[in-house]
N, C-alpha and C. Protein backbone atom coordinates (compact mmCIF):
# COMPACT_ATOMS: atom_id res chain seq x y z
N UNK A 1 -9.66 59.04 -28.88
CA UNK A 1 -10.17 58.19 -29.92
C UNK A 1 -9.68 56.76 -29.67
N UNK A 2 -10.43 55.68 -29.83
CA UNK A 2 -10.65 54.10 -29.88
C UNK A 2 -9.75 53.75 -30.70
N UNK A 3 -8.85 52.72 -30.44
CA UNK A 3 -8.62 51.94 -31.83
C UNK A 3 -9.28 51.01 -31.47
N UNK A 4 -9.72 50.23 -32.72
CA UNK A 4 -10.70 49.24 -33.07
C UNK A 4 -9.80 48.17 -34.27
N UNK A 5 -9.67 47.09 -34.17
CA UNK A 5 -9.60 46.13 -34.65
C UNK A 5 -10.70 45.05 -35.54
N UNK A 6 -10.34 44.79 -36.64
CA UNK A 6 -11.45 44.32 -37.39
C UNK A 6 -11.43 42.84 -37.25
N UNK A 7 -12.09 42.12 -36.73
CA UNK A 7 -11.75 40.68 -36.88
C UNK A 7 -13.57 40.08 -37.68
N UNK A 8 -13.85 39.65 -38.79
CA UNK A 8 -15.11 38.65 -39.01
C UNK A 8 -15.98 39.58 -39.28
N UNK A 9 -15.33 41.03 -39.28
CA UNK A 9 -16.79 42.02 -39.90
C UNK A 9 -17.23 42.70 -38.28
N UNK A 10 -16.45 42.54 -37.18
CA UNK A 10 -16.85 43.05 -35.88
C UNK A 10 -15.70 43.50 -35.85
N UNK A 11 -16.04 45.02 -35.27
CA UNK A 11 -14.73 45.62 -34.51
C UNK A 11 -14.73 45.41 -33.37
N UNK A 12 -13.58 45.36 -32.47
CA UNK A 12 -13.81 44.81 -30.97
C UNK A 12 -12.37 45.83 -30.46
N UNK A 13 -12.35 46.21 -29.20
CA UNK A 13 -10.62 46.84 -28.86
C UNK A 13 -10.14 46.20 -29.07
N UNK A 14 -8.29 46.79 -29.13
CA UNK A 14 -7.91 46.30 -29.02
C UNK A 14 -7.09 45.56 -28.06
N UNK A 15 -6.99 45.60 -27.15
CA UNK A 15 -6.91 44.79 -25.55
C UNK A 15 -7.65 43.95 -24.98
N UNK A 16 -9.10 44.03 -25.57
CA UNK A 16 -10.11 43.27 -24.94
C UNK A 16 -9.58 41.57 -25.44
N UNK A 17 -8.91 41.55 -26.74
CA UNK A 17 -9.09 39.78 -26.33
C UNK A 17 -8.11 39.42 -25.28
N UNK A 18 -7.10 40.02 -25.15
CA UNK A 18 -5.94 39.75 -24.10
C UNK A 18 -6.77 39.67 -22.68
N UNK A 19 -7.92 40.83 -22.57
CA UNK A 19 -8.06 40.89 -20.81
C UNK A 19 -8.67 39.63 -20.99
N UNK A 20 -9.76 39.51 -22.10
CA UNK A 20 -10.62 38.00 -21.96
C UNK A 20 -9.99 36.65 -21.93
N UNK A 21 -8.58 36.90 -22.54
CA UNK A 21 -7.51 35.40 -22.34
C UNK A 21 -7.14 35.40 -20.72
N UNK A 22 -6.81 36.43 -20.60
CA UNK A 22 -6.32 36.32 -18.93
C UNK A 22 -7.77 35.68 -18.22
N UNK A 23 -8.82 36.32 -18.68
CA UNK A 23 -10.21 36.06 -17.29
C UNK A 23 -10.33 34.47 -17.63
N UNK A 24 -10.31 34.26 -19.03
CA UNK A 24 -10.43 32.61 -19.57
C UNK A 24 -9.72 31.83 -18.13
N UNK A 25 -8.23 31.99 -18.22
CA UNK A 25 -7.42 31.23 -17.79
C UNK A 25 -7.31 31.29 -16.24
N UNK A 26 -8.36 32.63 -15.50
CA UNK A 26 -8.23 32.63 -13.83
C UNK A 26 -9.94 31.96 -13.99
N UNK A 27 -10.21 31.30 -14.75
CA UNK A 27 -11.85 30.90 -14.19
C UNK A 27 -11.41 29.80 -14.41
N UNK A 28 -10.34 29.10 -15.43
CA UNK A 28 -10.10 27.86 -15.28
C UNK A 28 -9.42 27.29 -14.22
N UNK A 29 -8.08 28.52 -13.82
CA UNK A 29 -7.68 28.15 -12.46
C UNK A 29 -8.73 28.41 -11.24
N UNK A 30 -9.32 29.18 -11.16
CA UNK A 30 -10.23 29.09 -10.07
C UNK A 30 -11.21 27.26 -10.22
N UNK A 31 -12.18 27.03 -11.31
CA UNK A 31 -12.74 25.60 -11.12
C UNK A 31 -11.78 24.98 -10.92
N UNK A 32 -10.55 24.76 -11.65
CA UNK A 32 -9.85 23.17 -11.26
C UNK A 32 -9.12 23.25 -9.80
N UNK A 33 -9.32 24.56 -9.11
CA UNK A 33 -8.75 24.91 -7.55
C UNK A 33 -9.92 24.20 -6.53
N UNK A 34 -11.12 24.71 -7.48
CA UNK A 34 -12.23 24.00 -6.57
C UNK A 34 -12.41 22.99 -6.54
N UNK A 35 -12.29 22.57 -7.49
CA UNK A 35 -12.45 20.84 -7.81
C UNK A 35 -11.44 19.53 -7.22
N UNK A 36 -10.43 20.01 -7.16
CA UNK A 36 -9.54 19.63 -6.50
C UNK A 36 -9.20 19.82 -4.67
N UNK A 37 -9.97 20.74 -4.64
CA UNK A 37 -10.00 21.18 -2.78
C UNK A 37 -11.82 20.51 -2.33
N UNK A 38 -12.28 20.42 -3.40
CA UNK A 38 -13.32 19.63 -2.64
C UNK A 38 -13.75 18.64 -2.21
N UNK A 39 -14.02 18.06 -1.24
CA UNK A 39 -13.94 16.49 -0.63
C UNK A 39 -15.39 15.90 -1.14
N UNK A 40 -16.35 16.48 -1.50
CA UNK A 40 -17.50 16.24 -2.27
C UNK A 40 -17.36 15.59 -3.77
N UNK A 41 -16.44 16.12 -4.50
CA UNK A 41 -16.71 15.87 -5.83
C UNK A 41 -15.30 15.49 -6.08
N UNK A 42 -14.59 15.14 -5.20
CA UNK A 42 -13.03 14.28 -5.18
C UNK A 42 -14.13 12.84 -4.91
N UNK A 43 -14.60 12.47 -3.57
CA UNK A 43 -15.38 11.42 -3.85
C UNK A 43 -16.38 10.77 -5.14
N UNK A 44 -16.72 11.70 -5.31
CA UNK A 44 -17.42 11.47 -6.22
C UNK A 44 -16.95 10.75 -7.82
N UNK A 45 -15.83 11.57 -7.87
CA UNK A 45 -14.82 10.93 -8.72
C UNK A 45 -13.81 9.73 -8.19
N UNK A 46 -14.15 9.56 -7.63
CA UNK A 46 -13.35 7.95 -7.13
C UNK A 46 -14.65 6.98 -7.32
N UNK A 47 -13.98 5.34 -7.78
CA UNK A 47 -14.89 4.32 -7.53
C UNK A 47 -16.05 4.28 -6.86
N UNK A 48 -17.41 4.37 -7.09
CA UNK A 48 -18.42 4.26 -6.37
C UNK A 48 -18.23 2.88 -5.16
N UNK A 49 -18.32 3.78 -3.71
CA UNK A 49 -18.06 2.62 -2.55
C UNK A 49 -16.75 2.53 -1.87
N UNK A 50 -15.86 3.55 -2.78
CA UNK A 50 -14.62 3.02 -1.97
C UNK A 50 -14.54 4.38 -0.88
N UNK A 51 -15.75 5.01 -0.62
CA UNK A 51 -15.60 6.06 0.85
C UNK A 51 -15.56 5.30 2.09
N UNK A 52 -16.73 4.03 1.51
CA UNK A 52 -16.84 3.10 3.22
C UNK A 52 -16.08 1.60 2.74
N UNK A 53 -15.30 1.41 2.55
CA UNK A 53 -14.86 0.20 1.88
C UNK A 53 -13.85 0.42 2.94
N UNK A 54 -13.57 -1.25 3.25
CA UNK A 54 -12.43 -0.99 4.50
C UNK A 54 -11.17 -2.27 3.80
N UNK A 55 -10.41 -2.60 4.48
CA UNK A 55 -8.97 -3.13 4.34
C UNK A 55 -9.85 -4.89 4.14
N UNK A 56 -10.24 -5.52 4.72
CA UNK A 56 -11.04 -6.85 5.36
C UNK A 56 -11.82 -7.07 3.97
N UNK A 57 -12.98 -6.17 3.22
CA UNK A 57 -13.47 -6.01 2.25
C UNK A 57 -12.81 -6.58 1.23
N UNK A 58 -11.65 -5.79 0.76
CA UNK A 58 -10.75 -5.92 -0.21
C UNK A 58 -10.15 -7.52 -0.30
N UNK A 59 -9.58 -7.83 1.23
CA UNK A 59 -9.19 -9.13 1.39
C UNK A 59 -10.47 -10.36 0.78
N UNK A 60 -11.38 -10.23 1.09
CA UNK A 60 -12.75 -11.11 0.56
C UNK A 60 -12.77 -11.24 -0.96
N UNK A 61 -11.79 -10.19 -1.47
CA UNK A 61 -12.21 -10.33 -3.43
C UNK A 61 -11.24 -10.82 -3.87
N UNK A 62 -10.01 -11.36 -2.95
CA UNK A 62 -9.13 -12.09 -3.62
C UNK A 62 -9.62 -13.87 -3.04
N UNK A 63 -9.70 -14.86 -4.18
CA UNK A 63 -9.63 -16.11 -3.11
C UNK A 63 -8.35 -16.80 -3.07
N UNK A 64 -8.04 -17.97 -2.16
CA UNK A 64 -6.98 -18.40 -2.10
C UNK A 64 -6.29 -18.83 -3.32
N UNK A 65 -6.65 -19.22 -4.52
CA UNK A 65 -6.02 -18.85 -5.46
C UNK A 65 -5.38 -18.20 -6.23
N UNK A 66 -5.27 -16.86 -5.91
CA UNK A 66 -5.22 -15.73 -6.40
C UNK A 66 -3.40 -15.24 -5.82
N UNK A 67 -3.45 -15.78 -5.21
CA UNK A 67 -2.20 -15.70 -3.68
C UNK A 67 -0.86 -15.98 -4.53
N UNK A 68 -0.13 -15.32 -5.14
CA UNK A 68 1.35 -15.49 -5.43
C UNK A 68 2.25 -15.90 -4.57
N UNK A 69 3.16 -16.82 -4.92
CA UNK A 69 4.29 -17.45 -3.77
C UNK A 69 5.33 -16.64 -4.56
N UNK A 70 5.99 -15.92 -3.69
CA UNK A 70 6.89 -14.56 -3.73
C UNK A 70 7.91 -15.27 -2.80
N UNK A 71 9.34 -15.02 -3.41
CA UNK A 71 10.57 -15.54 -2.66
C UNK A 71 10.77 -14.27 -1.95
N UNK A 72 11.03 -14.39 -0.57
CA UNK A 72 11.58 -13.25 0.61
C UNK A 72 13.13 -12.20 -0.57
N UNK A 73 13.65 -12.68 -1.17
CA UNK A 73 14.54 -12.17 -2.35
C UNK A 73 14.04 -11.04 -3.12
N UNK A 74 13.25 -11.49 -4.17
CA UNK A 74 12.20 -10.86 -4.25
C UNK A 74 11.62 -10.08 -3.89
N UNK A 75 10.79 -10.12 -2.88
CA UNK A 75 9.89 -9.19 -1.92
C UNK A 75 11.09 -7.99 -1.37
N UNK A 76 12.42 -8.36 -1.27
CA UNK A 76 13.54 -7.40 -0.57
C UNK A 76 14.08 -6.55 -1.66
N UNK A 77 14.28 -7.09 -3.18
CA UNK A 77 14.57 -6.34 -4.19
C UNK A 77 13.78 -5.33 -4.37
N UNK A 78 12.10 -5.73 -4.83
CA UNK A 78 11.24 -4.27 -5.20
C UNK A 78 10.02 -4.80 -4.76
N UNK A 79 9.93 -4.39 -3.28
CA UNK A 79 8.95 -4.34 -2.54
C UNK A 79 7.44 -3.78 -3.01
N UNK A 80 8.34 -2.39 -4.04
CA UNK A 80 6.51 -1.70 -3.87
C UNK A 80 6.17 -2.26 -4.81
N UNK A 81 6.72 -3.13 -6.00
CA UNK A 81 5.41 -4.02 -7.32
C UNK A 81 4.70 -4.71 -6.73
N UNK A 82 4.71 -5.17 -5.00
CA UNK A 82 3.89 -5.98 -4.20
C UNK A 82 3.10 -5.18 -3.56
N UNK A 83 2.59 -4.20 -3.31
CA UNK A 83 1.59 -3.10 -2.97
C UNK A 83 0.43 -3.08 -3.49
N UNK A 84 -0.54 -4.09 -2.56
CA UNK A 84 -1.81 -4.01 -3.19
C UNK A 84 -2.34 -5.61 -3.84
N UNK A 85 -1.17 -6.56 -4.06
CA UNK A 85 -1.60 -7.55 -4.54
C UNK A 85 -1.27 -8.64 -3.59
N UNK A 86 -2.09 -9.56 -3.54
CA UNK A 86 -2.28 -10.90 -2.76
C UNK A 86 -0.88 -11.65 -2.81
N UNK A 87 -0.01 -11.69 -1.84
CA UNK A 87 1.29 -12.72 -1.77
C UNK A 87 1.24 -13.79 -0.99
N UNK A 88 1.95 -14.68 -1.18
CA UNK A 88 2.18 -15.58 0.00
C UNK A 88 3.78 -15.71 0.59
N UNK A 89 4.32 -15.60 1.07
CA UNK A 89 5.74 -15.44 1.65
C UNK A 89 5.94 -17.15 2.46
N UNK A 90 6.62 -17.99 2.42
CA UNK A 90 6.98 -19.22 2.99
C UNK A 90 7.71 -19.10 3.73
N UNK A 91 8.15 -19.90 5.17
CA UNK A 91 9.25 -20.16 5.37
C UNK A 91 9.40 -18.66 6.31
N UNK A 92 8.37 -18.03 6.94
CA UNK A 92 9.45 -17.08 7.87
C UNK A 92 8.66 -17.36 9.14
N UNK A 93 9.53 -16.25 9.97
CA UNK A 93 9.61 -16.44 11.85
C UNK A 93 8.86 -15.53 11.79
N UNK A 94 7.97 -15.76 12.90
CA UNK A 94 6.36 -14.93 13.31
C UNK A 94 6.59 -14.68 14.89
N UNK A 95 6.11 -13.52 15.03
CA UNK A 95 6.77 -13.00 16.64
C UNK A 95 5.30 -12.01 16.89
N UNK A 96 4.88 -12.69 18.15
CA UNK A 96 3.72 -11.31 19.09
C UNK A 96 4.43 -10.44 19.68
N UNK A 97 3.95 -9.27 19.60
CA UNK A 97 4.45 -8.04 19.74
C UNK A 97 3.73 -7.15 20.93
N UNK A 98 3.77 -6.04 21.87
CA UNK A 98 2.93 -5.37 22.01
C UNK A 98 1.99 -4.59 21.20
N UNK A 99 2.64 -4.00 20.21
CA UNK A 99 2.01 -3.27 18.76
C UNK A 99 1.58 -4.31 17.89
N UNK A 100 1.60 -5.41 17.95
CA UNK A 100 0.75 -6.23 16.74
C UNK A 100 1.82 -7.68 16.47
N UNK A 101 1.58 -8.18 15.20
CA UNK A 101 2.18 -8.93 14.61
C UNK A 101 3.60 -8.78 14.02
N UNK A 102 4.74 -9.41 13.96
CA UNK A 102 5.70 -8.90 12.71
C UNK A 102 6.45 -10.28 12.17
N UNK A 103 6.16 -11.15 10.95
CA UNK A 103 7.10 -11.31 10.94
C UNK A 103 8.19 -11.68 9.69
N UNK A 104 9.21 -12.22 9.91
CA UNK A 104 10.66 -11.51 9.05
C UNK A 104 10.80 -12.94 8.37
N UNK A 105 11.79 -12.33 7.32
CA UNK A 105 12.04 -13.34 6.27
C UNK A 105 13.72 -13.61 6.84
N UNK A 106 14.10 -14.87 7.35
CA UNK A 106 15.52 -15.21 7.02
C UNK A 106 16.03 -15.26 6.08
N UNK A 107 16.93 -14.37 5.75
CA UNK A 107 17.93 -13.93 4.45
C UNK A 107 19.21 -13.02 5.56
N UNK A 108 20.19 -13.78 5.43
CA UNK A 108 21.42 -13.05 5.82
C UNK A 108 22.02 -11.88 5.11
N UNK A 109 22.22 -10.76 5.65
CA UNK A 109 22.35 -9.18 5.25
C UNK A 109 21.26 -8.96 4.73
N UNK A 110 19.99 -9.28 4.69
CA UNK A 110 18.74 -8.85 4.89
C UNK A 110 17.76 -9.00 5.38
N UNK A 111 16.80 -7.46 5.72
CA UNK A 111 15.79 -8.07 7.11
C UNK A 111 14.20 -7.07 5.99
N UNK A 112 13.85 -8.02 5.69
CA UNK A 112 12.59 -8.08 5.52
C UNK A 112 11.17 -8.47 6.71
N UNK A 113 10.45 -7.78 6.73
CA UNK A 113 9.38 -7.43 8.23
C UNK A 113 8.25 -7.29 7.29
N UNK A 114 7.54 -7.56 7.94
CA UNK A 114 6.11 -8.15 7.45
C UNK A 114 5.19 -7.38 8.95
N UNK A 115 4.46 -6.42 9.11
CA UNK A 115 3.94 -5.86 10.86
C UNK A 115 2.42 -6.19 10.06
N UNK A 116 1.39 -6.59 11.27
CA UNK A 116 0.20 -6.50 10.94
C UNK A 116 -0.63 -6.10 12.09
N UNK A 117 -1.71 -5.82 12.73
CA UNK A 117 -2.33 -5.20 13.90
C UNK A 117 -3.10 -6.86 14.15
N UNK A 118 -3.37 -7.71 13.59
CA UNK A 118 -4.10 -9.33 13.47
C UNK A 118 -3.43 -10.17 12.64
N UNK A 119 -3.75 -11.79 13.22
CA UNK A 119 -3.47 -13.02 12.60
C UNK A 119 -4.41 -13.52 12.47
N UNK A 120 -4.97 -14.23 11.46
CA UNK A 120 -5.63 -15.09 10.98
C UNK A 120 -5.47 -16.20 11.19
N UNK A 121 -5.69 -17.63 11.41
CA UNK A 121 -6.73 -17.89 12.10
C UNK A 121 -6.91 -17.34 13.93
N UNK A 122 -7.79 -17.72 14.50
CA UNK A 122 -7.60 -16.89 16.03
C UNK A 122 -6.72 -18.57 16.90
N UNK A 123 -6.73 -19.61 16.18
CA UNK A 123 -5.72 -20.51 16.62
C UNK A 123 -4.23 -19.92 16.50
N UNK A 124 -3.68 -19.91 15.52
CA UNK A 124 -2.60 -19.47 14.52
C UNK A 124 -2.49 -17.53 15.70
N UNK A 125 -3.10 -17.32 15.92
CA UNK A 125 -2.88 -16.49 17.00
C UNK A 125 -2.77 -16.76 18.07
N UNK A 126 -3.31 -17.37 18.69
CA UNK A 126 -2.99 -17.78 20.11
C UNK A 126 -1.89 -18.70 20.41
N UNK A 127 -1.47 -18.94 19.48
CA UNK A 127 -0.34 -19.93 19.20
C UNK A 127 1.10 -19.43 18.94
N UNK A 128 0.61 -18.08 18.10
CA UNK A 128 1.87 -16.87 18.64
C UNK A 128 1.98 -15.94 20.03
N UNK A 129 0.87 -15.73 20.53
CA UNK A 129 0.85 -15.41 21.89
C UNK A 129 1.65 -16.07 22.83
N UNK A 130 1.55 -17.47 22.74
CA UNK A 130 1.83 -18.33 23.90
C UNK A 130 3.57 -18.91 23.48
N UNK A 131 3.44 -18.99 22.05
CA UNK A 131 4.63 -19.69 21.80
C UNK A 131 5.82 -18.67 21.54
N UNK A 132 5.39 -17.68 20.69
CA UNK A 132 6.04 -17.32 20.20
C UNK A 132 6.25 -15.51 20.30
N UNK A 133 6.40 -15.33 21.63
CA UNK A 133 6.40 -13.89 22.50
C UNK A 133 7.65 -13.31 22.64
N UNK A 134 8.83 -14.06 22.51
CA UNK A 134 10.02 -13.54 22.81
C UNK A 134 10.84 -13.77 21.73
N UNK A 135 11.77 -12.68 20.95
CA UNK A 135 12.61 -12.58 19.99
C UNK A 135 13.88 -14.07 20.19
N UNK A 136 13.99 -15.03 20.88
CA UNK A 136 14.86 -16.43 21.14
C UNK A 136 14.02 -17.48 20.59
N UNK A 137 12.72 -17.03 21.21
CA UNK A 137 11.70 -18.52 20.71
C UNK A 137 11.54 -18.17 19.23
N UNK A 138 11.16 -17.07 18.49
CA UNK A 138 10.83 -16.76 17.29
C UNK A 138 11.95 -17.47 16.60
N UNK A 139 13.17 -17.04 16.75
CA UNK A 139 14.53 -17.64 16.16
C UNK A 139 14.92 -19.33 16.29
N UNK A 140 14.47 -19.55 17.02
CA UNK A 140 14.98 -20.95 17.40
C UNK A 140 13.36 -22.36 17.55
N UNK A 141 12.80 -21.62 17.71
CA UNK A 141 11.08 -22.31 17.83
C UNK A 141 10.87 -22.81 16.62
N UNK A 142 10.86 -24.05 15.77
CA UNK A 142 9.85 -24.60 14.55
C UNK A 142 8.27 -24.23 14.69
N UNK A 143 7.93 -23.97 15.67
CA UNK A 143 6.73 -23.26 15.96
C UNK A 143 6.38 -21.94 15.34
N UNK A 144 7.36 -21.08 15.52
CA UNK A 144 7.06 -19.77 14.84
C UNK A 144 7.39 -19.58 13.06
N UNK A 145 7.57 -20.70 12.44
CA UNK A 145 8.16 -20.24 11.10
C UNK A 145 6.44 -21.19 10.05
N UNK A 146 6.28 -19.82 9.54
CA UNK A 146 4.68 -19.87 8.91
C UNK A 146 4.99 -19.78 7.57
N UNK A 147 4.02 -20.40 7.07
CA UNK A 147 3.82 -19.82 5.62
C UNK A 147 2.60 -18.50 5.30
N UNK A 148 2.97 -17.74 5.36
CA UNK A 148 2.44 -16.25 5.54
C UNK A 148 1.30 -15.85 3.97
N UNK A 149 0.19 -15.56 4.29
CA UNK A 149 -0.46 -14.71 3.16
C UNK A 149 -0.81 -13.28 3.56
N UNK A 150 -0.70 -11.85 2.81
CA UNK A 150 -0.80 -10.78 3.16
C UNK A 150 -1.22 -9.91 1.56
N UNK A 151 -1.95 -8.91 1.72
CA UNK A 151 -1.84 -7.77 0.96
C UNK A 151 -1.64 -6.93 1.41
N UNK A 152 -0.02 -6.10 0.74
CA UNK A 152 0.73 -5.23 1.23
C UNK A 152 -0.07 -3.86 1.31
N UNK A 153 0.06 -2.98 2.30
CA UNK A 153 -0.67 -2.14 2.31
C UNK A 153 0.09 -0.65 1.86
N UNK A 154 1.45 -0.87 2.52
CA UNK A 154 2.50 0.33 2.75
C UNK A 154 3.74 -0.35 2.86
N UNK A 155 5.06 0.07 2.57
CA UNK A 155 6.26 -0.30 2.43
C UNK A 155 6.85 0.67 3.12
N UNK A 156 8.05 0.61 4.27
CA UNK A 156 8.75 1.38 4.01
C UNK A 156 10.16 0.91 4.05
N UNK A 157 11.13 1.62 3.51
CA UNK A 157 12.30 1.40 3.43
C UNK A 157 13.73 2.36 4.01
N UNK A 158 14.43 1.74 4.53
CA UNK A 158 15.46 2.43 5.27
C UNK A 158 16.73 1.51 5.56
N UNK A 159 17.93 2.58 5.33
CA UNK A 159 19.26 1.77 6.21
C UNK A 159 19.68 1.21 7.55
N UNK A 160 20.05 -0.02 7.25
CA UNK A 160 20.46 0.23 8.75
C UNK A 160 22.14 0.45 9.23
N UNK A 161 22.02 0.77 10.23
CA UNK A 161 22.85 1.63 11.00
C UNK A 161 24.91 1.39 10.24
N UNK A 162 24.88 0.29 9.68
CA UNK A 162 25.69 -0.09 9.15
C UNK A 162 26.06 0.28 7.41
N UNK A 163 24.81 0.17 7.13
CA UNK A 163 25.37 0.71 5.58
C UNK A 163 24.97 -0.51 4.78
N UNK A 164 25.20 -1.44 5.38
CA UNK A 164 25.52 -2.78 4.41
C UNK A 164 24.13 -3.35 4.27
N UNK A 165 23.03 -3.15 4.62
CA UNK A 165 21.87 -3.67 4.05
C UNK A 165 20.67 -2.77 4.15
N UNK A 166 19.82 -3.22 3.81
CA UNK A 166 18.68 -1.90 4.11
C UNK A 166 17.41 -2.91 4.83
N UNK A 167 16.65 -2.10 5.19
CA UNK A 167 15.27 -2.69 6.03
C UNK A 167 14.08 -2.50 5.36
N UNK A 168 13.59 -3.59 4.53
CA UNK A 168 12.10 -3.05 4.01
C UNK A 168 11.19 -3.62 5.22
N UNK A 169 10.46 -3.48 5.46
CA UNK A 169 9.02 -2.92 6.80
C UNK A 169 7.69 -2.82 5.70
N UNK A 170 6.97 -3.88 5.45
CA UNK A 170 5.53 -4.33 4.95
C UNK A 170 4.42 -4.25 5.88
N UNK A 171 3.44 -3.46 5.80
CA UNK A 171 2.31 -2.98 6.52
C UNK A 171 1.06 -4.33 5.98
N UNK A 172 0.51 -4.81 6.23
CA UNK A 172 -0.97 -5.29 6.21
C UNK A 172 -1.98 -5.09 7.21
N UNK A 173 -3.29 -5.22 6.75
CA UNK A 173 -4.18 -4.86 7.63
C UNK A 173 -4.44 -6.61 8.40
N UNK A 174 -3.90 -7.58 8.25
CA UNK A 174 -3.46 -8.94 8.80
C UNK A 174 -2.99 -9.66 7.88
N UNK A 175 -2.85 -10.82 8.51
CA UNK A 175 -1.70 -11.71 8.02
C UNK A 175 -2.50 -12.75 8.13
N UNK A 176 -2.59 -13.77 7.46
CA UNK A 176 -3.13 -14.83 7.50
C UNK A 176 -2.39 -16.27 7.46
N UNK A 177 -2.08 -16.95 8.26
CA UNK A 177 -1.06 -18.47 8.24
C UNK A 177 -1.83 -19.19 7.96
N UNK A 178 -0.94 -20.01 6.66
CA UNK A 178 -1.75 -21.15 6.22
C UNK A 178 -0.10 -22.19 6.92
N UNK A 179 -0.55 -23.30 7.43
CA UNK A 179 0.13 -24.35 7.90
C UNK A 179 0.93 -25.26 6.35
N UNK A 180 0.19 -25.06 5.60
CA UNK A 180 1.02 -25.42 4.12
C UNK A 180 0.22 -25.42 2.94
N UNK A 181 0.67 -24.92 1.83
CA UNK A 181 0.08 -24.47 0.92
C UNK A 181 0.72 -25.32 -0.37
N UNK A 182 -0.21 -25.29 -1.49
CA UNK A 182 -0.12 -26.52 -2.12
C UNK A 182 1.23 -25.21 -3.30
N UNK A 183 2.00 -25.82 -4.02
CA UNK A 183 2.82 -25.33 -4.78
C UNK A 183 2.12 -24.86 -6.03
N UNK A 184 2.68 -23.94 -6.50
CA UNK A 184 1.60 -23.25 -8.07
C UNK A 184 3.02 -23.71 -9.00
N UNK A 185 2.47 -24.22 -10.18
CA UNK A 185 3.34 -24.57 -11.34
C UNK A 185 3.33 -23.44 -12.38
């Protein structure tokens, strides 16, 4: 014999609402498993455009106004509130690389790095090529010290070997030198 439960004038088992809470809660985990593992409707839920939207794009929607003058201090305290937004950095040494661009903010017991794969203008590049190729000329060259614009792409951060300072390392997809930039009040 059944037991039966009265709920609203319907008898129903009594186990059945429990199995139906359990099936509730594996159909919800099953959709939000799918929904989340699918590269279809993950796009879909992101910004319309940002599947083919590239690094260069992004740079075009900020204009030179937009560009914050950020003290190398600053930028070394909390790097990642600069992730994503238009800076300008003054005053550092710019060095060609085999791997790309890098360059650093003078601050003693700290080394702030700036790497990019391009420089902006293709003068302002060839001008680090020729001038500014070897870690002596970067340091000692008035040639290599730019006033830098970038949007940070990636940060990373690490000790160095000493203890006594740390290394933040700023990714952009380029760097752009402006020869001098007017001051923001």
């Amino acid at each position: 014999m059944r037991r039966f439960i009265i709920r609203k004038g319907r008898p129903t088992p009594k186990g059945h609402k429990r199995t139906f809470l359990k099936r509730k809660r594996l159909a919800h985990l099953l959709g939000a498993t799918i929904v989340l593992c699918s590269t279809r409707l993950a796009l879909a839920a992101d910004a319309p455009g940002l599947e083919t939207a590239n690094i260069r794009e992004f740079v075009s929607y900020f204009s030179p106004n937009d560009f914050k003058i950020v003290d190398s201090d600053d930028l070394y305290a909390a790097p990642a509130k600069f992730i994503g937004q238009p800076i300008e950095i003054r005053n550092v040494r710019c060095l060609y690389a085999v791997d790309g661009y890098h360059c650093i903010a003078p601050q003693p017991g700290m080394v702030t790095i700036v790497s990019a794969k391009s420089v902006a203008p293709a003068a302002e590049r060839e001008a680090l090529k020729s001038d500014c190729a070897e870690i002596q000329a970067m340091a000692h060259l008035p040639a290599c010290r730019k006033n830098v614009r970038i949007i940070p792409a990636d940060l990373t951060e690490s000790s160095l070997p000493n203890y006594a300072a740390k290394r933040v390392v700023m990714t952009a997809e380029r760097i752009e030198i402006h020869p001098a930039s007017q001051l923001k009040h």
